[in-house]
Protein backbone atom coordinates (compact mmCIF):
# COMPACT_ATOMS: atom_id res chain seq x y z
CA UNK A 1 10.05 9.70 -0.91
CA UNK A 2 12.65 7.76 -3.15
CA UNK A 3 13.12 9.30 -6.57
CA UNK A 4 12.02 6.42 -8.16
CA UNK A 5 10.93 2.01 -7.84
CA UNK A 6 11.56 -0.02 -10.86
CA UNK A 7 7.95 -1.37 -11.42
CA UNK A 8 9.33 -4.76 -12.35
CA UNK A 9 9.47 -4.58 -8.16
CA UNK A 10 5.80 -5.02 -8.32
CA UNK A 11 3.61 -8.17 -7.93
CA UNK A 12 0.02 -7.48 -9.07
CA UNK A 13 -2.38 -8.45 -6.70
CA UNK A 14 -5.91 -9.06 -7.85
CA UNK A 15 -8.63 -8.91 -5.34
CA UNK A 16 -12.05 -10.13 -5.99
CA UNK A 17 -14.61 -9.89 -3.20
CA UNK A 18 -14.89 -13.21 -1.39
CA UNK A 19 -11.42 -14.30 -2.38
CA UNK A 20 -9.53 -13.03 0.71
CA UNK A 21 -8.01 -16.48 1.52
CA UNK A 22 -6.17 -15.98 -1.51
CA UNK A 23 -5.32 -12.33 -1.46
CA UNK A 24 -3.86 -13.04 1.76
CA UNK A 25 -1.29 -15.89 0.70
CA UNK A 26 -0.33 -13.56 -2.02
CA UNK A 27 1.11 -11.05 0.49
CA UNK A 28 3.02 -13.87 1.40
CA UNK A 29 5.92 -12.63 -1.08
CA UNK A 30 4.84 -9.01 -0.54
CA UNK A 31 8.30 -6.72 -0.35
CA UNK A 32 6.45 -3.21 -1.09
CA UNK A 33 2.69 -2.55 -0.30
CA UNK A 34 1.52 1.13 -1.18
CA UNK A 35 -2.13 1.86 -0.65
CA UNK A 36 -3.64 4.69 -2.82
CA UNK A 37 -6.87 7.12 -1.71
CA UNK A 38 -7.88 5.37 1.66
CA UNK A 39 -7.61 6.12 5.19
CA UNK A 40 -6.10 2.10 5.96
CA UNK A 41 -8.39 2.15 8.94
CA UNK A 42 -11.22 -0.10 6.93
CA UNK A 43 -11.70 -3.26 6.10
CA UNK A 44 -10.42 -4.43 3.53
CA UNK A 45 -7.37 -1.93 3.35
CA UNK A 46 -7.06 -2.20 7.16
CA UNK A 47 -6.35 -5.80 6.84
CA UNK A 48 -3.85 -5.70 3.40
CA UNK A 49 -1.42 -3.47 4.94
CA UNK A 50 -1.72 -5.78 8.44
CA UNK A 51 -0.90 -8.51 5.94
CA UNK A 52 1.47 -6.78 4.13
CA UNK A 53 3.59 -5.84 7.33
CA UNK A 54 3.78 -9.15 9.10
CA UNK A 55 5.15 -10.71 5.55
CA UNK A 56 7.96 -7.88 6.25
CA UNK A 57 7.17 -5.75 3.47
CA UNK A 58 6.94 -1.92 3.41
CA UNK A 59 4.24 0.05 3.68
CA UNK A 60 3.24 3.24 1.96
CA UNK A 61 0.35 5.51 2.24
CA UNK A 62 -0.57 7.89 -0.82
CA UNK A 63 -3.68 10.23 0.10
CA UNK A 64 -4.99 13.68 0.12
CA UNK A 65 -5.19 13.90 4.17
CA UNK A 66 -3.38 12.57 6.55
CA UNK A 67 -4.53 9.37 8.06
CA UNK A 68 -6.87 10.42 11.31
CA UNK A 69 -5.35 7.83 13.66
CA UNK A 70 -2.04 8.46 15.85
CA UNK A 71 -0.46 5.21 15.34
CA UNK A 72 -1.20 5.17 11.24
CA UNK A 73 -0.15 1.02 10.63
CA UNK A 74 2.09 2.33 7.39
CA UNK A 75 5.63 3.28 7.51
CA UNK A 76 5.59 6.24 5.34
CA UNK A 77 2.62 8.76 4.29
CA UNK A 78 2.60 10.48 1.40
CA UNK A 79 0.40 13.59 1.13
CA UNK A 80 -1.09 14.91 -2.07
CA UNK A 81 -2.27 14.05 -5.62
CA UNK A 82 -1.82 10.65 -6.75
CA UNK A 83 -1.64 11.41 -9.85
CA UNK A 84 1.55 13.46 -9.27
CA UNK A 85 2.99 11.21 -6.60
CA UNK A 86 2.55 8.19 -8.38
CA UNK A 87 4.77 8.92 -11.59
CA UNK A 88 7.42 10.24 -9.39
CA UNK A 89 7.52 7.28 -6.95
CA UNK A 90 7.40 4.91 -9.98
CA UNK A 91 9.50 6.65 -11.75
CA UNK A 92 7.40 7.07 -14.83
């Protein structure tokens, strides 16, 4: 896990339920996609870190369990707390 991201890194991505046209050309300019308290193997999240990894970004999983498929679609999981993990990832 690196010791810390600069937030400023970050895009903010709002997602409102029946926008996904638009949440999807946002990951257009996606560099770093972290998903937070979800297996990634339902829709929507299934489909944002698809997104996320064609526009060449990278992909992290923060959870309490490990994801239940062999082939998880993220490049890094990230097992624990969130609240623990997320300060030290961010570097807060």
């Amino acid at each position: 896990m690196p010791k810390s991201l600069s937030i400023e890194k970050f895009k903010r991505i709002v997602v409102l339920t029946g926008a996904e046209w638009h949440c999807k050309k946002a990951f257009r300019d996606c560099d770093l996609f972290i998903a937070v308290g979800t297996s990634g193997t339902v829709s929507p999240a299934s489909r944002f870190v698809e997104w996320a990894r064609y526009a060449g970004a990278k992909t992290i999983l923060i959870n309490l369990e490990a994801g239940t498929s062999q082939s998880t679609p993220f490049d890094e999981e990230i097992l624990g707390p969130a609240e623990t993990i997320l300060p030290e990832l961010l570097g807060l």
